[in-house]
C-alpha atoms as a PDB file:
ATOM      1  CA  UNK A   1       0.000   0.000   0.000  1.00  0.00           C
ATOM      2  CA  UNK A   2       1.020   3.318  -0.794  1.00  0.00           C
ATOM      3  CA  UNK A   3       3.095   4.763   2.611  1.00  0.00           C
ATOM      4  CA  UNK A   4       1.858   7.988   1.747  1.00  0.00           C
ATOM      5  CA  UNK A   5      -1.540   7.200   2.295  1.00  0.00           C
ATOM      6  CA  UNK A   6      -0.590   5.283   5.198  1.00  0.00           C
ATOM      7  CA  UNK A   7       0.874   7.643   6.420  1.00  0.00           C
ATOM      8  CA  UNK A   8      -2.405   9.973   6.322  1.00  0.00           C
ATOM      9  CA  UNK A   9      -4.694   7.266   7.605  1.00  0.00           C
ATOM     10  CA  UNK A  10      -1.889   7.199  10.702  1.00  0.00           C
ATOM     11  CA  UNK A  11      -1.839  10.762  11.584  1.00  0.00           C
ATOM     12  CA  UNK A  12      -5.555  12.149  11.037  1.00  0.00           C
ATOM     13  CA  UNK A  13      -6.747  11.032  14.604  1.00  0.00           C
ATOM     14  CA  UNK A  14      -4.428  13.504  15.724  1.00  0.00           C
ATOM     15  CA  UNK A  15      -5.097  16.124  13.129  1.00  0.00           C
ATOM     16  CA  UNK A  16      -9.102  15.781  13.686  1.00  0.00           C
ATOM     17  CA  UNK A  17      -8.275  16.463  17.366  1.00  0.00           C
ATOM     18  CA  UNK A  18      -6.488  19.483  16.741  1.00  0.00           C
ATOM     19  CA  UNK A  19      -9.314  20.762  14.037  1.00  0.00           C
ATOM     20  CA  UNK A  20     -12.197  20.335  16.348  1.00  0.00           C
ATOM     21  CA  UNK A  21     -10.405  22.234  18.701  1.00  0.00           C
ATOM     22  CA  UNK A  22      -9.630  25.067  17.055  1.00  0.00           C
ATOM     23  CA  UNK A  23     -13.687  25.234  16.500  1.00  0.00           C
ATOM     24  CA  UNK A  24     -14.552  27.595  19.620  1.00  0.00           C
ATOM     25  CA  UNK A  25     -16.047  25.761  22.302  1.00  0.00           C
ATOM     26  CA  UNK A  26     -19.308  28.117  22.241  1.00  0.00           C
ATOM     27  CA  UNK A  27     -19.282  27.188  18.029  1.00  0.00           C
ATOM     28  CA  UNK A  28     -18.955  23.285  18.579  1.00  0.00           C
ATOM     29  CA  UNK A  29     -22.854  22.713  18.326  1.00  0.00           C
ATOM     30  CA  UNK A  30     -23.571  25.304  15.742  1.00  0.00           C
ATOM     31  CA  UNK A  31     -24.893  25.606  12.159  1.00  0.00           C
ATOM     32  CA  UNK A  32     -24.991  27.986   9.716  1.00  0.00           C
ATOM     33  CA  UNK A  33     -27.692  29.108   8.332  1.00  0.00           C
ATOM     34  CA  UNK A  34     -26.929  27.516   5.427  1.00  0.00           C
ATOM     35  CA  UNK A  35     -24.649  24.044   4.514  1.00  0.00           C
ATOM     36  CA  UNK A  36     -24.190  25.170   0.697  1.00  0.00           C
ATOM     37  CA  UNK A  37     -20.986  24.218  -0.299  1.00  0.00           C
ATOM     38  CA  UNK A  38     -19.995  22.518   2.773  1.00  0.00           C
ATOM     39  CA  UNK A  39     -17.285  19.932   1.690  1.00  0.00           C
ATOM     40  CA  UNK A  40     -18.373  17.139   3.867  1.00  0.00           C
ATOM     41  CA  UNK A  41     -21.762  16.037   5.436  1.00  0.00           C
ATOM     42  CA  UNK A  42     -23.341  18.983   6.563  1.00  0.00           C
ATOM     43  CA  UNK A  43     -22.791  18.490  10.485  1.00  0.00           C
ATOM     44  CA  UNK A  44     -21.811  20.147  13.404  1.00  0.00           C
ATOM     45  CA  UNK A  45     -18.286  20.248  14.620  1.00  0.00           C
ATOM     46  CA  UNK A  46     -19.140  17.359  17.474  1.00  0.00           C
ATOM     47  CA  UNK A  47     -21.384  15.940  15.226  1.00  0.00           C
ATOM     48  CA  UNK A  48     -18.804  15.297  12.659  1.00  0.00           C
ATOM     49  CA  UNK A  49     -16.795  13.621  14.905  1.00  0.00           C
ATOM     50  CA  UNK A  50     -19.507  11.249  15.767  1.00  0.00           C
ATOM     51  CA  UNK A  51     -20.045  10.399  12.208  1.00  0.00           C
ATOM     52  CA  UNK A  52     -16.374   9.942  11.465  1.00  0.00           C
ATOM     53  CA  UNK A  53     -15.789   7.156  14.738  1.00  0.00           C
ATOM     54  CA  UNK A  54     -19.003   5.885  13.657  1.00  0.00           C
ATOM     55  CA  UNK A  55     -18.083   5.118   9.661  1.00  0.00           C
ATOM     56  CA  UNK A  56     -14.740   3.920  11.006  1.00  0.00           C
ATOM     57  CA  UNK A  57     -16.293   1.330  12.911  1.00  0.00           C
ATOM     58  CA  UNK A  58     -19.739   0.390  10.893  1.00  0.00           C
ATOM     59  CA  UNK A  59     -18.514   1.237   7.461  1.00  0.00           C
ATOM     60  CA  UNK A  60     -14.763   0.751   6.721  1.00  0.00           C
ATOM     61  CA  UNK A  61     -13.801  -1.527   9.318  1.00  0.00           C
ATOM     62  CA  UNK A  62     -16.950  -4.118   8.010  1.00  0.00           C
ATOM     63  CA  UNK A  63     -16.123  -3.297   4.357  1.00  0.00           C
ATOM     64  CA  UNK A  64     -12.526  -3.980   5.217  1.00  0.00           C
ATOM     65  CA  UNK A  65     -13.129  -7.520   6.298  1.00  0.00           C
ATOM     66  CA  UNK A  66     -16.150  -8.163   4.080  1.00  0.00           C
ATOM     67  CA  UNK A  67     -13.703  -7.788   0.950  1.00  0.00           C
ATOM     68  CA  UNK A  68     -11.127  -9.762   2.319  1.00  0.00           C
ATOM     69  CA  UNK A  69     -13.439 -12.675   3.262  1.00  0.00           C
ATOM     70  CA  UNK A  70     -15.968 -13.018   0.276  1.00  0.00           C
ATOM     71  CA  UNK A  71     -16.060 -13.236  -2.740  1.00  0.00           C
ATOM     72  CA  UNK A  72     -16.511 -10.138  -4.488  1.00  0.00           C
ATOM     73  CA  UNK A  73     -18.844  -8.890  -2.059  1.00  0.00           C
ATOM     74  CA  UNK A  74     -21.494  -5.777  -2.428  1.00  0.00           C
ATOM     75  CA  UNK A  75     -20.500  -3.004   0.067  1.00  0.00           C
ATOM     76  CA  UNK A  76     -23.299  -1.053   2.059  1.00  0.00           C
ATOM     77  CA  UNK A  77     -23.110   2.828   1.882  1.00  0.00           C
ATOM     78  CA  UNK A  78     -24.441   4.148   5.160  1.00  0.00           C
ATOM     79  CA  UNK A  79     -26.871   6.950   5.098  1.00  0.00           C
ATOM     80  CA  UNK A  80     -25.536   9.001   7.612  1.00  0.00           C
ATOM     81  CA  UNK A  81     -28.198  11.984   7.898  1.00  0.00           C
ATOM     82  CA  UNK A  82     -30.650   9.437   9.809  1.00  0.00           C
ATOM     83  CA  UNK A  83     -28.143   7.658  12.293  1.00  0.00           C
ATOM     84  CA  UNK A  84     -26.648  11.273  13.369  1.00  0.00           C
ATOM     85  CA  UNK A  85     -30.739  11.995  14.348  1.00  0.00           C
ATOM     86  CA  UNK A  86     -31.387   8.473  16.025  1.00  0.00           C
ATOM     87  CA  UNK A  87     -28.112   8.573  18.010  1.00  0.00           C
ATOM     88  CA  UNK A  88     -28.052  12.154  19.102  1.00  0.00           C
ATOM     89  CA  UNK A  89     -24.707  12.832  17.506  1.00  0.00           C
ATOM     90  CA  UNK A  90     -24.891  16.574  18.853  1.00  0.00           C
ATOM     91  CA  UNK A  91     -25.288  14.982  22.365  1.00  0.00           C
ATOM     92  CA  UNK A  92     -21.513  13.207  22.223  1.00  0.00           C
ATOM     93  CA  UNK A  93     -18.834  13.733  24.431  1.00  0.00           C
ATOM     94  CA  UNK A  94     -16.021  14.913  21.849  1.00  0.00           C
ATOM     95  CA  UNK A  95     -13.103  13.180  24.629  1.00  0.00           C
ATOM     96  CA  UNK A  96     -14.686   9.943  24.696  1.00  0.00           C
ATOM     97  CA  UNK A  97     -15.301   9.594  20.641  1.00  0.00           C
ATOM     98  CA  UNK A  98     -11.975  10.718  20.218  1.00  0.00           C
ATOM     99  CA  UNK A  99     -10.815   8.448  22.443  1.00  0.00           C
ATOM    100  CA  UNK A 100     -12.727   5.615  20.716  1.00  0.00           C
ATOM    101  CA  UNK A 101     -11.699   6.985  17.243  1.00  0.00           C
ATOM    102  CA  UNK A 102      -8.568   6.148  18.362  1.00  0.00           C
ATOM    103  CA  UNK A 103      -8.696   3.388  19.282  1.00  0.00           C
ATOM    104  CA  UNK A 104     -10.841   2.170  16.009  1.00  0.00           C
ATOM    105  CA  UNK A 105      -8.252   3.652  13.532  1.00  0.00           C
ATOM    106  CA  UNK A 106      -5.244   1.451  15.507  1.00  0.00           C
ATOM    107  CA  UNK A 107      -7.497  -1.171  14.787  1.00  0.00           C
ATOM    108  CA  UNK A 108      -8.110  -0.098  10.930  1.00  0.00           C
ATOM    109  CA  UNK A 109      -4.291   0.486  10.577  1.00  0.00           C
ATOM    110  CA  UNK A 110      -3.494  -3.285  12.341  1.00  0.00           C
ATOM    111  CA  UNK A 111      -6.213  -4.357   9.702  1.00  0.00           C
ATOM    112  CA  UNK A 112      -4.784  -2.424   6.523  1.00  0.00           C
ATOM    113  CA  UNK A 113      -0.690  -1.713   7.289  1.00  0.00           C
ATOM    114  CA  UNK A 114       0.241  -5.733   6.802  1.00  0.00           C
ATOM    115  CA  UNK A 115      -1.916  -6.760   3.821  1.00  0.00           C
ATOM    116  CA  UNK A 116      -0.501  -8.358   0.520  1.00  0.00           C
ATOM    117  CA  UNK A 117      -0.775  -7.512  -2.909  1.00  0.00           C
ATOM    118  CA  UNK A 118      -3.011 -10.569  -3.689  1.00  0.00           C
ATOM    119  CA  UNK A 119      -5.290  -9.031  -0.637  1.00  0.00           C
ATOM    120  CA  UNK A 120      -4.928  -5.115  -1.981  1.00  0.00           C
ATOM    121  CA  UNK A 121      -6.294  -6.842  -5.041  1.00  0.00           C
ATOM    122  CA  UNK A 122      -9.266  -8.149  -3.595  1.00  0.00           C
ATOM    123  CA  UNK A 123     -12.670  -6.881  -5.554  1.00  0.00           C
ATOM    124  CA  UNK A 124     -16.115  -5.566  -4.391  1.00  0.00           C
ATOM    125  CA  UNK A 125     -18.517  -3.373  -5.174  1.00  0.00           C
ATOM    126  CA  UNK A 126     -19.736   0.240  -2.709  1.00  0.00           C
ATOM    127  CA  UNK A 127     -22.826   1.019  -3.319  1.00  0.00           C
ATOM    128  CA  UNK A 128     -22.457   5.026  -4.490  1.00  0.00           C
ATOM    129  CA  UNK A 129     -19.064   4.091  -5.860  1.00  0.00           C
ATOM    130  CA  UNK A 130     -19.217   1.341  -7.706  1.00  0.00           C
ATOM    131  CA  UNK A 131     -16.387  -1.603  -8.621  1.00  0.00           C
ATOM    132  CA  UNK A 132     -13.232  -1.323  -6.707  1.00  0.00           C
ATOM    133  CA  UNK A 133     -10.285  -3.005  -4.677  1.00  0.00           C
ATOM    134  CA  UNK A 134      -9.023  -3.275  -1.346  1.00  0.00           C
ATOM    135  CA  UNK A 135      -6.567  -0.669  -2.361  1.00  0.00           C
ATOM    136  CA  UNK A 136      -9.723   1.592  -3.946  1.00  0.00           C
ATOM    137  CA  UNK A 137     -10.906   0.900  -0.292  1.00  0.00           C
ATOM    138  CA  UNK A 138      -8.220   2.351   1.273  1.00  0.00           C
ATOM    139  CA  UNK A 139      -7.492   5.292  -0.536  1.00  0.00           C
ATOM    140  CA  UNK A 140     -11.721   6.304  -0.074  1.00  0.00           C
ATOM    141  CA  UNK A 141     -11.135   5.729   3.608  1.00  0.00           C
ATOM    142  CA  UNK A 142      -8.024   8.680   3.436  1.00  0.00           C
ATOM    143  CA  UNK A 143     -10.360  10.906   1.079  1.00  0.00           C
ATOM    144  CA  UNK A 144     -13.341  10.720   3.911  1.00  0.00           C
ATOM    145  CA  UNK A 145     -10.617  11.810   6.343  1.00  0.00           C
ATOM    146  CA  UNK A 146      -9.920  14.573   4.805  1.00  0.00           C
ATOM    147  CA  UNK A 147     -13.472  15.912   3.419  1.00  0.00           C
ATOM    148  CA  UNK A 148     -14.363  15.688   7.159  1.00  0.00           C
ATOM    149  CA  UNK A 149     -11.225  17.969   8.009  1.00  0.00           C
ATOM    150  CA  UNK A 150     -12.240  20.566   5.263  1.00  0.00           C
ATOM    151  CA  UNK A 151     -15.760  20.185   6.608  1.00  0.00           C
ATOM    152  CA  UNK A 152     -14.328  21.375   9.651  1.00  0.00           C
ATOM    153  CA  UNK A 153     -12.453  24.122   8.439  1.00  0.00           C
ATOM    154  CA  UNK A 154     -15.096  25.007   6.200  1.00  0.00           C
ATOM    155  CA  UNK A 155     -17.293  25.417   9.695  1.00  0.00           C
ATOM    156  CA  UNK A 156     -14.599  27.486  11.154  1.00  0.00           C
ATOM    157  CA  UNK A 157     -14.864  30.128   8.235  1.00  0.00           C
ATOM    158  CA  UNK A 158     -18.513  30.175   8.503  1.00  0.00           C
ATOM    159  CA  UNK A 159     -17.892  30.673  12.059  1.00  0.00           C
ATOM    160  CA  UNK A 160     -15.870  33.747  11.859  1.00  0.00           C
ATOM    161  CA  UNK A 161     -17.890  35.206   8.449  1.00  0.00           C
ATOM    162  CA  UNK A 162     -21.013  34.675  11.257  1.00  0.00           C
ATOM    163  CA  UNK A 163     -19.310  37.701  13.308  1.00  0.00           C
ATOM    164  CA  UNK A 164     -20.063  40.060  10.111  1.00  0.00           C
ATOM    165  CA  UNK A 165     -23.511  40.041   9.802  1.00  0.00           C
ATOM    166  CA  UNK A 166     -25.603  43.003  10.869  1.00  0.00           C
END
């Protein structure tokens, strides 16, 4: 696998720390008045850190083993809107799902950082995406990383453009 990419999936529990906390604590539950051209799911600061622990564990880390067990298996996309409302994402305690984000993406790198090229090869199809390989897999996990960083960065902009209205 790419050690680049690696590389990224290894250091973004840190870096999503440090972006939700430059998101002022009175700002963390917030949302602007509108989510048009937000570059992630359009979610609140805490909230988005819900959703990401939550798609590492109930997305990636099932799609992960699902393609490396079956054959050519068909890959649920989660429909994230829905499960943010029935678990109360806006209600989480950022320290404890960053703690078990954490933990999850040790697991997803213990998972990912030993695999072969016959397993990187390994097909399936994600619904929304289409055919791909473990490797595709891999490198869609990284890009969700960072769409949720620039969602958070996009927030932080709205935040401050906020303090210019009349």
């Amino acid at each position: 696998m790419n050690p680049t990419t690696l590389a990224a999936l290894a250091a973004f529990p840190s870096q999503l720390e440090a972006h939700y906390a430059a998101i002022p604590k009175a700002f963390r539950h917030w949302a602007p008045p509108s989510w048009e051209g937000v570059p992630s799911e359009a979610f609140t600061a805490i909230e988005q850190l819900r959703h990401v622990r939550d798609i590492e564990i109930e997305g990636y880390h099932v799609r992960f083993r699902r393609t490396l067990a079956e054959t050519h298996p068909t890959l649920a996309s989660i429909d994230s809107e829905p499960l943010a409302i029935e678990r109360h994402y806006g209600a989480a305690d950022p320290a404890a799902v960053l703690a078990e984000f954490r933990q999850a993406r040790v697991q997803t790198m213990e998972i990912i950082s030993q695999l072969s090229d016959a397993q990187l090869a390994r097909t399936a199809v994600f619904e929304g995406y289409g055919p791909l390989t473990m490797r595709s897999l891999i490198h869609y996990l990284c890009s969700h990383d960072h769409q949720h960083l620039a969602g958070l960065q996009w927030l932080a902009g709205k935040i401050d453009a906020a303090s210019l209205t009349t």
